[in-house]
PDB file of N, CA and C in Angstrom:
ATOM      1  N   UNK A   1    -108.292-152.474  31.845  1.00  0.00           N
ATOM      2  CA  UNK A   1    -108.107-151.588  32.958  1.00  0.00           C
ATOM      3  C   UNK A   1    -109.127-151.860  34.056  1.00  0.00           C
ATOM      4  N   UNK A   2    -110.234-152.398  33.808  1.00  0.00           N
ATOM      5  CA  UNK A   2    -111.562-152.995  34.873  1.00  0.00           C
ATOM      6  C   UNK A   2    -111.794-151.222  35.183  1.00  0.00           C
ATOM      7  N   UNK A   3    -111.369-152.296  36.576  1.00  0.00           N
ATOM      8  CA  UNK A   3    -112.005-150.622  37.837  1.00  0.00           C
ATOM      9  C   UNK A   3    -111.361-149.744  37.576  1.00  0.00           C
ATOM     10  N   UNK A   4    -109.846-149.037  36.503  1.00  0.00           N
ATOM     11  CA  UNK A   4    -109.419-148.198  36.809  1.00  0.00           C
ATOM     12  C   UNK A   4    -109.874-147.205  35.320  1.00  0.00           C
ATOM     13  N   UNK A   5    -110.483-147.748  34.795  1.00  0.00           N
ATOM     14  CA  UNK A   5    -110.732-147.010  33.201  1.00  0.00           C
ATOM     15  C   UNK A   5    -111.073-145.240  33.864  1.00  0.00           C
ATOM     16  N   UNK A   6    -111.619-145.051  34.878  1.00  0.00           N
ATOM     17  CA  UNK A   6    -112.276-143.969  35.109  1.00  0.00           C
ATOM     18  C   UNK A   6    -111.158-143.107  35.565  1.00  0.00           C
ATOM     19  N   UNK A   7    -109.660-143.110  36.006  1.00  0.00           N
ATOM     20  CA  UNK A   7    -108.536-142.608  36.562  1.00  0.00           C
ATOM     21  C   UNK A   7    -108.116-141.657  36.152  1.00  0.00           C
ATOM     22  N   UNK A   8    -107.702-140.534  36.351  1.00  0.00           N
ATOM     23  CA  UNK A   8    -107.048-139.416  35.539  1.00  0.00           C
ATOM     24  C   UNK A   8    -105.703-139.622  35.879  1.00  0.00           C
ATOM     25  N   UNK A   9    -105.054-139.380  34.364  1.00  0.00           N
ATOM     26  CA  UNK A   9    -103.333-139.353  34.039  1.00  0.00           C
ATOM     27  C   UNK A   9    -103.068-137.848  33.891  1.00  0.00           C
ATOM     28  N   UNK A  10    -102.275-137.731  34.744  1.00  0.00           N
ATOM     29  CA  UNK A  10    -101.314-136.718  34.660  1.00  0.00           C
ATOM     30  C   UNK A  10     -99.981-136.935  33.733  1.00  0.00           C
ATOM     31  N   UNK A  11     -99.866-135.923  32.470  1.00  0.00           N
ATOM     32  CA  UNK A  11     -98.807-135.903  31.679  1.00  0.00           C
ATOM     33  C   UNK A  11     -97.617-135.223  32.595  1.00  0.00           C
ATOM     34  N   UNK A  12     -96.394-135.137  31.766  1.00  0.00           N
ATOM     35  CA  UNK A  12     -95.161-134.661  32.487  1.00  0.00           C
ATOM     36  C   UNK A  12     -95.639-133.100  32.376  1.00  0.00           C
ATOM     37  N   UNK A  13     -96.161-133.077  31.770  1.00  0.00           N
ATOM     38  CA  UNK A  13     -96.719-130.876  31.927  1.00  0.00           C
ATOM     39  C   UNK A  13     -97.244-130.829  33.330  1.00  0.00           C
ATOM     40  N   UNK A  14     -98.052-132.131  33.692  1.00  0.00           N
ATOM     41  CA  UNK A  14     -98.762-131.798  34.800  1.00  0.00           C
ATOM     42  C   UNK A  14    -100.505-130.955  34.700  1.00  0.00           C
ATOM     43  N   UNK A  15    -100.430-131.395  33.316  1.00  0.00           N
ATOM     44  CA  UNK A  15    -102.349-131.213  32.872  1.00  0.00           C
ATOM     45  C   UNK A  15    -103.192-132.234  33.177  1.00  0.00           C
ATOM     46  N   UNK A  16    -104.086-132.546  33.939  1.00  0.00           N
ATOM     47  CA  UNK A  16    -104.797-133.545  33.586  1.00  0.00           C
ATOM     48  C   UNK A  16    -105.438-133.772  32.326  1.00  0.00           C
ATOM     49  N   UNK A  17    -105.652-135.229  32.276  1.00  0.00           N
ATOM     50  CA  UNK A  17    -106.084-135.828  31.230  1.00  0.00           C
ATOM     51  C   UNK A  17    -107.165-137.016  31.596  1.00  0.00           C
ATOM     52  N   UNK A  18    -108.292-136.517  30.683  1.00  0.00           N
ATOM     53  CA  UNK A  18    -109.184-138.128  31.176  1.00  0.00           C
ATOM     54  C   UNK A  18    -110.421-137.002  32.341  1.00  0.00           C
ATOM     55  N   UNK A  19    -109.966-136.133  33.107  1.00  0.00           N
ATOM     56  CA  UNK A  19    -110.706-135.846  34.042  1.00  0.00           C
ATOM     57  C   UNK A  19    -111.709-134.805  33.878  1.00  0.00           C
ATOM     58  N   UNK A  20    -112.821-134.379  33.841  1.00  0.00           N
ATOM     59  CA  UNK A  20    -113.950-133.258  33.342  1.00  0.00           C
ATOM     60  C   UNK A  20    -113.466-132.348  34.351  1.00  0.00           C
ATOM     61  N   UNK A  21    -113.298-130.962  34.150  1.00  0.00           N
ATOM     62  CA  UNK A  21    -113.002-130.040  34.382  1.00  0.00           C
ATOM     63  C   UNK A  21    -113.928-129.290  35.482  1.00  0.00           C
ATOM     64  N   UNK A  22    -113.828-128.736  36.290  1.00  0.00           N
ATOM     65  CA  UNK A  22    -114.560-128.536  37.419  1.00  0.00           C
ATOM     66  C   UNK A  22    -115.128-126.985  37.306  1.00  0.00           C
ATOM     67  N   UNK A  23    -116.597-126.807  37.394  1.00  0.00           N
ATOM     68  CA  UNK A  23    -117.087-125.634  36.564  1.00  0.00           C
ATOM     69  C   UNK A  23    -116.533-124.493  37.651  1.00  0.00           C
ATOM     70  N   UNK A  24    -115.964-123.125  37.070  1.00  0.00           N
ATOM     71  CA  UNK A  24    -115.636-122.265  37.946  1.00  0.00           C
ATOM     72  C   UNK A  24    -116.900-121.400  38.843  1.00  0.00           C
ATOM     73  N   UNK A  25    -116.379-120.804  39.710  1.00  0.00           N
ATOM     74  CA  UNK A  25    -117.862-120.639  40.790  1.00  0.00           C
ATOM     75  C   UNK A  25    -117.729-119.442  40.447  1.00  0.00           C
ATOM     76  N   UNK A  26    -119.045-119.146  40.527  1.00  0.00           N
ATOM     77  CA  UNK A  26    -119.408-117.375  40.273  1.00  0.00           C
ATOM     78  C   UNK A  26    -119.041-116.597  40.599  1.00  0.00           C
ATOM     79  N   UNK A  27    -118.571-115.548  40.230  1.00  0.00           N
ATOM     80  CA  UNK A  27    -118.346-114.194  40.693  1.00  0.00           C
ATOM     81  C   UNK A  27    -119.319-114.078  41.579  1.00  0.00           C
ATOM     82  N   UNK A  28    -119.132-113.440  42.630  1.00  0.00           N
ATOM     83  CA  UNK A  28    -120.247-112.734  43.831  1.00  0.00           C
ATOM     84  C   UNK A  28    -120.489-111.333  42.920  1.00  0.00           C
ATOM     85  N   UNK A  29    -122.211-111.058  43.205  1.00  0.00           N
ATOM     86  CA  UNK A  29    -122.212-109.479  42.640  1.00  0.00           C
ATOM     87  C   UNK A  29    -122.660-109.360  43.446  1.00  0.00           C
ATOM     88  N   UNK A  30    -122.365-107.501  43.736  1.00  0.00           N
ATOM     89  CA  UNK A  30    -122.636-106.633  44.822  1.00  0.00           C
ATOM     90  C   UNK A  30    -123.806-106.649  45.313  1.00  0.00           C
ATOM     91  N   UNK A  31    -124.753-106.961  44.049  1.00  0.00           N
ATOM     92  CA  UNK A  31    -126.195-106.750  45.000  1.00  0.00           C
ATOM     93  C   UNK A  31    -126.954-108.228  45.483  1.00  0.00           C
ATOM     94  N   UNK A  32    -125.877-108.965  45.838  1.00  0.00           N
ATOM     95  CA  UNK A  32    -126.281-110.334  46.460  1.00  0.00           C
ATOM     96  C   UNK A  32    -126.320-110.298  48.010  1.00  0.00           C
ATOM     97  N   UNK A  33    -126.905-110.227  49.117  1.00  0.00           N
ATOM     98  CA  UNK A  33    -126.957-110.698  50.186  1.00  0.00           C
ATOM     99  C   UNK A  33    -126.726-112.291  50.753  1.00  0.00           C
ATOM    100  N   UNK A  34    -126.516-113.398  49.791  1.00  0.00           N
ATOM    101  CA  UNK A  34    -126.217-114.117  50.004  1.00  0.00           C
ATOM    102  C   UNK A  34    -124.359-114.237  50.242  1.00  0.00           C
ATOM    103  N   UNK A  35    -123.734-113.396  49.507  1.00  0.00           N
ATOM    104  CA  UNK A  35    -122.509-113.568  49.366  1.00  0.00           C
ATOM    105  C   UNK A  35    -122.548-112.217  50.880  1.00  0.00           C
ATOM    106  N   UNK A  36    -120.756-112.354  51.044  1.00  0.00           N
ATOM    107  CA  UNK A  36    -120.057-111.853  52.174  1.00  0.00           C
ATOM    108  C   UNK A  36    -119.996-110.971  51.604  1.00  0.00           C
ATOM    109  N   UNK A  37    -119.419-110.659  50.206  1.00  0.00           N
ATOM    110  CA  UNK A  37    -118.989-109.581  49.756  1.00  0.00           C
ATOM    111  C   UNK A  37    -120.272-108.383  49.240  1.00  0.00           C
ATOM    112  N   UNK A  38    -121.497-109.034  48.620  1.00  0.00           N
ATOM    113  CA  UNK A  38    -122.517-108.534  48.656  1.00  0.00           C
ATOM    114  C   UNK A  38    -122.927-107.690  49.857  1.00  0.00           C
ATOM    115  N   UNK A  39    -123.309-108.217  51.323  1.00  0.00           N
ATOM    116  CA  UNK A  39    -123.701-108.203  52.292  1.00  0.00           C
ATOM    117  C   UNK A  39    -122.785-106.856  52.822  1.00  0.00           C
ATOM    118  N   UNK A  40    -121.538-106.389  52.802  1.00  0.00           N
ATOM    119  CA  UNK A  40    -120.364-105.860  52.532  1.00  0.00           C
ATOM    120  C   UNK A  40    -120.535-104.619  52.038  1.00  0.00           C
ATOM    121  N   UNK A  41    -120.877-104.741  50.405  1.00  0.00           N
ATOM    122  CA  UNK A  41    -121.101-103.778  50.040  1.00  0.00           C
ATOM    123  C   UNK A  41    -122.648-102.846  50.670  1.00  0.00           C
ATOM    124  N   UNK A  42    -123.633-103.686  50.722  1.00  0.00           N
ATOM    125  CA  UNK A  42    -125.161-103.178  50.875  1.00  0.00           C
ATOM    126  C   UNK A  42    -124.975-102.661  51.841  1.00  0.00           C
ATOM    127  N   UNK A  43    -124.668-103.054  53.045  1.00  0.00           N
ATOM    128  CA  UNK A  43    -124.619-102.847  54.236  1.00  0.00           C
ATOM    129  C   UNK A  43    -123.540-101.023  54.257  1.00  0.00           C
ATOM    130  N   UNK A  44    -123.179-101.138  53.662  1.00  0.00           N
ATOM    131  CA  UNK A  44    -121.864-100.033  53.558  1.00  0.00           C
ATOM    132  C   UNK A  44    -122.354 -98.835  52.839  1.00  0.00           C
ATOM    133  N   UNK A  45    -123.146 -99.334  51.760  1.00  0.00           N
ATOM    134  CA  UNK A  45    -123.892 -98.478  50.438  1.00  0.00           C
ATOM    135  C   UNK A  45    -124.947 -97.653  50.818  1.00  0.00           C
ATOM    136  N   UNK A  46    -125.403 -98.011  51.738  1.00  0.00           N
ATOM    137  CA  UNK A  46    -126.767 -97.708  52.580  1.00  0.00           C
ATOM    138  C   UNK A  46    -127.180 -97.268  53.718  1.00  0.00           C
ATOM    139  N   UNK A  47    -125.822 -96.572  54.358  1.00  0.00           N
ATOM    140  CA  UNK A  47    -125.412 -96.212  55.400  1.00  0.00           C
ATOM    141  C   UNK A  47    -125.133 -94.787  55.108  1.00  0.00           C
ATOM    142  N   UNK A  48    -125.696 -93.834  55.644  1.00  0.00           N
ATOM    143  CA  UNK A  48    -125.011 -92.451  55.888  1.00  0.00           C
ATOM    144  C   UNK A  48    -124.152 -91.988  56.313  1.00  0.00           C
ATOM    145  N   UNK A  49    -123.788 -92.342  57.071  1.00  0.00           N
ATOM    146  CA  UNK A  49    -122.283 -92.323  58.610  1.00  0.00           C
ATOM    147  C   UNK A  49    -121.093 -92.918  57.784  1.00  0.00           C
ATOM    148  N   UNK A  50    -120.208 -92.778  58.972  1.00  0.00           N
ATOM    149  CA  UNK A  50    -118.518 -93.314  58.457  1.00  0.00           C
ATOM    150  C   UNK A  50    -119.070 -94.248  59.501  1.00  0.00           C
ATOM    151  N   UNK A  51    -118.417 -95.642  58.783  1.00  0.00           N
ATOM    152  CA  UNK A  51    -118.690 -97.088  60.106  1.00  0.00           C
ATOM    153  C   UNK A  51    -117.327 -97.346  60.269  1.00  0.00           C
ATOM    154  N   UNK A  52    -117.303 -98.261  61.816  1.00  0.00           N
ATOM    155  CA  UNK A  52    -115.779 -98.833  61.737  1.00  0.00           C
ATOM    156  C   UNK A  52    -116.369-100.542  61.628  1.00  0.00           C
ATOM    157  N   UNK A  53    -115.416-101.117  61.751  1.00  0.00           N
ATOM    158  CA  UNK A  53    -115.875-102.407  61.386  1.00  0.00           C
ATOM    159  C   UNK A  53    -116.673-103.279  62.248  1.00  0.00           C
ATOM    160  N   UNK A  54    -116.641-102.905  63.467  1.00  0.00           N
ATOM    161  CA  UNK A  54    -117.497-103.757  64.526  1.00  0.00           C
ATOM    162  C   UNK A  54    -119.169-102.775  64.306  1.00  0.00           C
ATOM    163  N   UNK A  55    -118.946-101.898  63.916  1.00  0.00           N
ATOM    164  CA  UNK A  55    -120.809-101.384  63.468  1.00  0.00           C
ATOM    165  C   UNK A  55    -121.104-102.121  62.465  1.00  0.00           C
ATOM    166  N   UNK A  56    -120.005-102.123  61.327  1.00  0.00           N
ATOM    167  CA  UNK A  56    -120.182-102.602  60.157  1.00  0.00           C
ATOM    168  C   UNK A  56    -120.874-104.022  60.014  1.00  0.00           C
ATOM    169  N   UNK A  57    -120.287-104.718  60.935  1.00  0.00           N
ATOM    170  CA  UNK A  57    -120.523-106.538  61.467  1.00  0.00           C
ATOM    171  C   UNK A  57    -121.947-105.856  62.294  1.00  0.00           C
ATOM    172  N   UNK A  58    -121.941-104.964  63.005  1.00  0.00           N
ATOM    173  CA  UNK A  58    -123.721-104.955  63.529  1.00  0.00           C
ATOM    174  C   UNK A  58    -124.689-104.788  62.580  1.00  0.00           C
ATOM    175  N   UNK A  59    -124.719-103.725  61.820  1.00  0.00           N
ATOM    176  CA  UNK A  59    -125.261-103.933  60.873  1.00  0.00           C
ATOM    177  C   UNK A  59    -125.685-104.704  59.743  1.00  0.00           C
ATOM    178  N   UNK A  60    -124.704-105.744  59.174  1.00  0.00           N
ATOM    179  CA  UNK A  60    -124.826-106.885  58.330  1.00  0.00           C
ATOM    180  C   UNK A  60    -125.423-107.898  59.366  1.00  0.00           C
ATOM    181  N   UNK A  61    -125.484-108.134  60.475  1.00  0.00           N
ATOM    182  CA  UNK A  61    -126.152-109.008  61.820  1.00  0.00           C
ATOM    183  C   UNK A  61    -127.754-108.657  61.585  1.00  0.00           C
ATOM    184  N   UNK A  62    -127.708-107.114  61.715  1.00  0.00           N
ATOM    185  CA  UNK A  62    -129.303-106.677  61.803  1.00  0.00           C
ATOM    186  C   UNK A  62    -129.772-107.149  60.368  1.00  0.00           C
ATOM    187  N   UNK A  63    -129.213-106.558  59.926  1.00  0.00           N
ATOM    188  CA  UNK A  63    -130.278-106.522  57.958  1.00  0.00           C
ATOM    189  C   UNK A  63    -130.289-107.981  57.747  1.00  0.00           C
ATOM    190  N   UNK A  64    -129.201-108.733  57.226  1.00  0.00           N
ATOM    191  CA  UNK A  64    -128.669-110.103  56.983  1.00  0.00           C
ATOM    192  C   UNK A  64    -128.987-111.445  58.003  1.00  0.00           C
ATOM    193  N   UNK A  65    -128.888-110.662  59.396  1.00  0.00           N
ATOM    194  CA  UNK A  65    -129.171-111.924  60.206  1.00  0.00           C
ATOM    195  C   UNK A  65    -127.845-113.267  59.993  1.00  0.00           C
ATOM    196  N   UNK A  66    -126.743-112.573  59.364  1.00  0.00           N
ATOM    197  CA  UNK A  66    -125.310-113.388  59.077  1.00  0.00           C
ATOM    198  C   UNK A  66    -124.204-112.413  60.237  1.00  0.00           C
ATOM    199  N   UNK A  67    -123.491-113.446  60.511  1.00  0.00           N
ATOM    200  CA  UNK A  67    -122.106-112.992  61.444  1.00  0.00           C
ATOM    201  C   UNK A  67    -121.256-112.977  60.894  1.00  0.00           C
ATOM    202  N   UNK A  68    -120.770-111.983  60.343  1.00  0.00           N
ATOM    203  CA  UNK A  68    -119.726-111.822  59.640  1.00  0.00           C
ATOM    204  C   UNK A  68    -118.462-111.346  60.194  1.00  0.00           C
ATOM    205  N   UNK A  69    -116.970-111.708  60.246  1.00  0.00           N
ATOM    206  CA  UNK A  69    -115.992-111.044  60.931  1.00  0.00           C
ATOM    207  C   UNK A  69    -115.480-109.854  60.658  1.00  0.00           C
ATOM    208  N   UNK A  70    -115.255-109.595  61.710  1.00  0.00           N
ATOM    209  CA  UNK A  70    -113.924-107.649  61.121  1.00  0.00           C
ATOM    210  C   UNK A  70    -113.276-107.892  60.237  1.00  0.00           C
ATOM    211  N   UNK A  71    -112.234-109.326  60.045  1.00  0.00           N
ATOM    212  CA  UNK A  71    -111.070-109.741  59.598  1.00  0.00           C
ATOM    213  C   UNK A  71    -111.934-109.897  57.770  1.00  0.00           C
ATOM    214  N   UNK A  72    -112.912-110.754  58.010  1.00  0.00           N
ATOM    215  CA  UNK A  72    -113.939-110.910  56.871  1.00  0.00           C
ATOM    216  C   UNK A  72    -114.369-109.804  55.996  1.00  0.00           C
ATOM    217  N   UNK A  73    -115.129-108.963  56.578  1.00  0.00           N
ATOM    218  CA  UNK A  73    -115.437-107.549  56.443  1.00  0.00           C
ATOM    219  C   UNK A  73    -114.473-106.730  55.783  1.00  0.00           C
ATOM    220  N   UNK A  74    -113.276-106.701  56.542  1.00  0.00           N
ATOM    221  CA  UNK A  74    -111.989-105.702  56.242  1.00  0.00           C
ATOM    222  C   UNK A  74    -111.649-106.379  54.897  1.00  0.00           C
ATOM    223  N   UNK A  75    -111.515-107.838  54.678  1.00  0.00           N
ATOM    224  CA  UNK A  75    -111.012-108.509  53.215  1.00  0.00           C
ATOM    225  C   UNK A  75    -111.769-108.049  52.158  1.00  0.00           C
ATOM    226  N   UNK A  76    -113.126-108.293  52.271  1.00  0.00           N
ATOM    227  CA  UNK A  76    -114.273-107.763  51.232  1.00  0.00           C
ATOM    228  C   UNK A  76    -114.444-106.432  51.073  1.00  0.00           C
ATOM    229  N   UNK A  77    -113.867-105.493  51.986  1.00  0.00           N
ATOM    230  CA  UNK A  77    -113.560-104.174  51.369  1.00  0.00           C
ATOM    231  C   UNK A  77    -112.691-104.043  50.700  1.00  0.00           C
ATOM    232  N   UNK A  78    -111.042-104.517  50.992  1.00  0.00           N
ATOM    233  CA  UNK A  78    -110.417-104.763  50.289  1.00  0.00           C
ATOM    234  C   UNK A  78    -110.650-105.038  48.638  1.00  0.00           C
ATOM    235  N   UNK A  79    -111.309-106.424  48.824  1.00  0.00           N
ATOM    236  CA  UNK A  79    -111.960-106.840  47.532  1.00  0.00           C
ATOM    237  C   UNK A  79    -112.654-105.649  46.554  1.00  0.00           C
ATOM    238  N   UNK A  80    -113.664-105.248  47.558  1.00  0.00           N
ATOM    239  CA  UNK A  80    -114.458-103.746  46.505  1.00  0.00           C
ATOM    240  C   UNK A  80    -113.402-103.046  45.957  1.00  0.00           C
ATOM    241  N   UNK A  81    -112.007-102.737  46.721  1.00  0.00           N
ATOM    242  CA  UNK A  81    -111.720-101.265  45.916  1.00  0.00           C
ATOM    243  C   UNK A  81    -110.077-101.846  44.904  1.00  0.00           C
ATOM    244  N   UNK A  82    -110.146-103.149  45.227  1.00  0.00           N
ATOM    245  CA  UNK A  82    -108.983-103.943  44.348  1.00  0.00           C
ATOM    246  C   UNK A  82    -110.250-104.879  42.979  1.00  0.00           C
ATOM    247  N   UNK A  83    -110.865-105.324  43.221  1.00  0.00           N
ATOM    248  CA  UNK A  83    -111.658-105.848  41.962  1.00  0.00           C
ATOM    249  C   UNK A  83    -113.192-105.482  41.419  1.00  0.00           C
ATOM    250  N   UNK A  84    -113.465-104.806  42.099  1.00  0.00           N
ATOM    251  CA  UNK A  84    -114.692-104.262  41.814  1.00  0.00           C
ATOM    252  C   UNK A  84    -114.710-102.507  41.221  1.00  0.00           C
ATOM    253  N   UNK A  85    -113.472-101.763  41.534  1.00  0.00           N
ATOM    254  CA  UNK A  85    -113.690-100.578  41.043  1.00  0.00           C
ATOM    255  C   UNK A  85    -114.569 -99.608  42.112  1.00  0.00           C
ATOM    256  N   UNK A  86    -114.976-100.018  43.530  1.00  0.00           N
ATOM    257  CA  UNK A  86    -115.626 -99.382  44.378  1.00  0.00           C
ATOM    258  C   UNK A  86    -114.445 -98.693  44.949  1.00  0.00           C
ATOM    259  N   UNK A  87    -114.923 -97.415  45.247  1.00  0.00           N
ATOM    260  CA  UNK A  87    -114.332 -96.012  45.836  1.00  0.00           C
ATOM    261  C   UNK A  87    -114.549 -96.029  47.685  1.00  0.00           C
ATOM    262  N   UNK A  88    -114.066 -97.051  48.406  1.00  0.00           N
ATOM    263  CA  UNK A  88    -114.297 -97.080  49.737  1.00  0.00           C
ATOM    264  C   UNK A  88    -112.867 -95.958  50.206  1.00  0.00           C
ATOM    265  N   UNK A  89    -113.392 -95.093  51.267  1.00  0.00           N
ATOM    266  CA  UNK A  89    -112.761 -93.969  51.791  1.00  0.00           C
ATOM    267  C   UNK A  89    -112.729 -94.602  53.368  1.00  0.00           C
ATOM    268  N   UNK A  90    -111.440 -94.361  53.736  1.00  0.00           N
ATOM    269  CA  UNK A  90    -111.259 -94.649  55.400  1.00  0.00           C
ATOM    270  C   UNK A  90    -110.550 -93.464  55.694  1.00  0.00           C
ATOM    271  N   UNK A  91    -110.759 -93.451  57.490  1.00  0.00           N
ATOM    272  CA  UNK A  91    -110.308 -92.279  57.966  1.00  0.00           C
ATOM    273  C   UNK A  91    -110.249 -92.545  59.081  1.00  0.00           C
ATOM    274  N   UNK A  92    -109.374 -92.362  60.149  1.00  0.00           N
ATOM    275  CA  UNK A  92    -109.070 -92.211  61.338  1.00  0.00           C
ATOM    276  C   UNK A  92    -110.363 -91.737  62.090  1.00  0.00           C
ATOM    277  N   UNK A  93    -110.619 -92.734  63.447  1.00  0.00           N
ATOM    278  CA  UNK A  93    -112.250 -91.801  64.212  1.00  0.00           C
ATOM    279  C   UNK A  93    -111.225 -91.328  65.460  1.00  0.00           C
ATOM    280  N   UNK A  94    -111.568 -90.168  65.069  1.00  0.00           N
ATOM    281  CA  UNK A  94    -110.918 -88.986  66.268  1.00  0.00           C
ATOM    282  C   UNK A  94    -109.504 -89.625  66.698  1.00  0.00           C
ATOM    283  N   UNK A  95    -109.085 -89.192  67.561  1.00  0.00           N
ATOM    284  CA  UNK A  95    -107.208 -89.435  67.731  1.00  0.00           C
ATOM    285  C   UNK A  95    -107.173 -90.725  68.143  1.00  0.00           C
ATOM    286  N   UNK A  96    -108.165 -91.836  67.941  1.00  0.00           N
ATOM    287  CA  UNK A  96    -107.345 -93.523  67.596  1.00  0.00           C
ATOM    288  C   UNK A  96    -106.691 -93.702  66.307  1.00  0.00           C
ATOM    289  N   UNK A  97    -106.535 -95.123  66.664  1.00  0.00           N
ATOM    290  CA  UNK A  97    -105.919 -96.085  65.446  1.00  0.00           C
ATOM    291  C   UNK A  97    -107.044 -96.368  64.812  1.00  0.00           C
ATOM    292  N   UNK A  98    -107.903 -96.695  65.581  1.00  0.00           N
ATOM    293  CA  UNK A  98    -109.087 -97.191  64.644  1.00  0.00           C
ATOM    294  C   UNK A  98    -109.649 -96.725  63.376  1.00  0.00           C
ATOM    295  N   UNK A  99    -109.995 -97.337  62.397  1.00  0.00           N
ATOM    296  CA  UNK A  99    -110.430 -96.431  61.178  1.00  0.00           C
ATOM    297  C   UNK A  99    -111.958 -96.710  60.718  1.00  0.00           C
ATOM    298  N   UNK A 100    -112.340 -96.082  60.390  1.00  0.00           N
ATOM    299  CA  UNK A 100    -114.160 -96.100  59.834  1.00  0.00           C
ATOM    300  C   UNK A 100    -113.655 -95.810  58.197  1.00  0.00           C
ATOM    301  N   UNK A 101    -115.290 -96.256  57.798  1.00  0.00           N
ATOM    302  CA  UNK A 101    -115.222 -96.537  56.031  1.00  0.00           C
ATOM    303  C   UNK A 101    -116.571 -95.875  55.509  1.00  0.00           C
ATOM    304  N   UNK A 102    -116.435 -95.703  54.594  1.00  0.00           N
ATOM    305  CA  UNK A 102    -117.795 -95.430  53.726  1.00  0.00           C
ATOM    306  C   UNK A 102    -117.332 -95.394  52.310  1.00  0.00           C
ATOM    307  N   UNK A 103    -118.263 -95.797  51.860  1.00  0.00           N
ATOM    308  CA  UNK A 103    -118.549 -95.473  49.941  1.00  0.00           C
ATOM    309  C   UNK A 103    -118.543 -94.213  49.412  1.00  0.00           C
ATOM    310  N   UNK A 104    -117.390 -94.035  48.693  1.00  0.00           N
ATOM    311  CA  UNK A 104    -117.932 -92.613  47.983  1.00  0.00           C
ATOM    312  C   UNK A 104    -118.602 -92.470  47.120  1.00  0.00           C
ATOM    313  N   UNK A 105    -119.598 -91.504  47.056  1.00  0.00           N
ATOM    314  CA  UNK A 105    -120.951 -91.240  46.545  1.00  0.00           C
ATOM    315  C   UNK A 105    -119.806 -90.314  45.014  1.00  0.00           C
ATOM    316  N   UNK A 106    -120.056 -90.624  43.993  1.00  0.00           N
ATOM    317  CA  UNK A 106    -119.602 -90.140  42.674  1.00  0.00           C
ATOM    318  C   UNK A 106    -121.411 -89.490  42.499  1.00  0.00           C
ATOM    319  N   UNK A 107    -121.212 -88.085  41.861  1.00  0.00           N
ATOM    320  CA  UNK A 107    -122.110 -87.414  41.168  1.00  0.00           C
ATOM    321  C   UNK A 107    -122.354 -87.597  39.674  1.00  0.00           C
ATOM    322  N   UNK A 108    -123.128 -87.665  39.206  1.00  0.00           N
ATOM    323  CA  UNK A 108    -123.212 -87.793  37.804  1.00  0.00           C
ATOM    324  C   UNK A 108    -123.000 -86.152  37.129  1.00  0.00           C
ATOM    325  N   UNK A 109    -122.146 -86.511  36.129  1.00  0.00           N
ATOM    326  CA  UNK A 109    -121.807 -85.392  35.450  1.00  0.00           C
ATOM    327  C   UNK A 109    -122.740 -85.432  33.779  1.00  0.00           C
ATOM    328  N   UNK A 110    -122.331 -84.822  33.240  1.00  0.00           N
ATOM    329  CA  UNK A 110    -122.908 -84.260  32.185  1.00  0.00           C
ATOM    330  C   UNK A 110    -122.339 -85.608  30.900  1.00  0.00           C
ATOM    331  N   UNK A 111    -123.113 -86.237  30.798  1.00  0.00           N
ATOM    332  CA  UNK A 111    -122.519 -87.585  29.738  1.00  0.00           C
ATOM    333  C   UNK A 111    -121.892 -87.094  28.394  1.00  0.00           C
ATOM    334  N   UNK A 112    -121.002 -87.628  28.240  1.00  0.00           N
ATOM    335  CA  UNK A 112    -119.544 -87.381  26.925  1.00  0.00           C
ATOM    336  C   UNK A 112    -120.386 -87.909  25.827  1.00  0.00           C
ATOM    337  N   UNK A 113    -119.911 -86.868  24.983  1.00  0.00           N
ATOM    338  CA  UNK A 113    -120.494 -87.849  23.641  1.00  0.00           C
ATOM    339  C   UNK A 113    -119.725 -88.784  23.365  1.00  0.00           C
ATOM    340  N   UNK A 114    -120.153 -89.628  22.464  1.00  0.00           N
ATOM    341  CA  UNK A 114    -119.998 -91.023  21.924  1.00  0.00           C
ATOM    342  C   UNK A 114    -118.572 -90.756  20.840  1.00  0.00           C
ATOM    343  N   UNK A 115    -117.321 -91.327  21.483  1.00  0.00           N
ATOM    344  CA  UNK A 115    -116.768 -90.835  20.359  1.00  0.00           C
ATOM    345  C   UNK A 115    -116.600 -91.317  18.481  1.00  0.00           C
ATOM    346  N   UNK A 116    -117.326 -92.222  18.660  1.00  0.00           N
ATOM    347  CA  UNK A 116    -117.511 -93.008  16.807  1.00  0.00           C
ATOM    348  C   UNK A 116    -118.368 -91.676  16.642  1.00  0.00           C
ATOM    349  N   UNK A 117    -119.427 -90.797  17.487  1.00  0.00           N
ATOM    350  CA  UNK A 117    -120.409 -89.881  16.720  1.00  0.00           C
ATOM    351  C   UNK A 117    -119.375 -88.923  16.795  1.00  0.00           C
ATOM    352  N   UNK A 118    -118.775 -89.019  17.439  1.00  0.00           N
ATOM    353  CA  UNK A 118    -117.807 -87.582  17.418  1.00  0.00           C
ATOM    354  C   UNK A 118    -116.932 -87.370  16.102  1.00  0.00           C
ATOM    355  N   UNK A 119    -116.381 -88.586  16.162  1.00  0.00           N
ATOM    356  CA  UNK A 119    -115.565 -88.687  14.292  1.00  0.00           C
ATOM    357  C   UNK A 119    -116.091 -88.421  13.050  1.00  0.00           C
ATOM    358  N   UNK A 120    -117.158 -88.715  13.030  1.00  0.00           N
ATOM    359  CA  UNK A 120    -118.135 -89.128  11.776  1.00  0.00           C
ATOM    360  C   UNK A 120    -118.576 -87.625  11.632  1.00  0.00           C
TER     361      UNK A 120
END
């Protein structure tokens, strides 16, 4: 085969074969400022106010010193409340279209017992 020993074959399944597998890239976690989605959440988490998305992009500018888009921004919220389990609340600012966001703050309640201690 010379020069071609190194080639990856594709079977009729359409698996490669022959080729090392390409390591999958990390999950982003929330408390990363390097990631968009990090930057996203912090920026959002840490805020008192309802933001709309062009504060939202000022703010990740100020703290981060990164430019992040509305379009960007709006996806990675998305992201929080489709894969992350984050509780982001939007709401209409006064009689526009426009909408503002914030994190909902969950209270801690009174912790459940354990139910294996509960059986036993």
């Amino acid at each position: 085969m010379g020069n071609h020993e190194h080639q990856s074959f594709t079977t009729t399944a359409g698996a490669n074969v022959g080729r090392t597998p390409r390591p999958r890239p990390r999950r982003a976690t929330l408390d990363n400022p390097a990631s968009q989605l990090g930057r996203t959440y912090l920026a959002l988490s840490e805020s008192r106010s309802w933001l709309m998305l062009h504060e939202l992009a000022a703010e990740i500018l100020a703290r981060f010193d990164r430019l992040d888009s509305e379009a960007a921004i709006s996806a990675r919220l998305r992201d929080l409340r489709r894969h992350h389990g984050v509780r982001v609340e939007s709401r209409r600012r006064g009689g526009s279209a426009a909408h503002e966001y914030r994190l909902l703050r969950l209270t801690r309640g009174k912790s459940q017992p354990d139910m294996l201690e509960a059986l036993q």
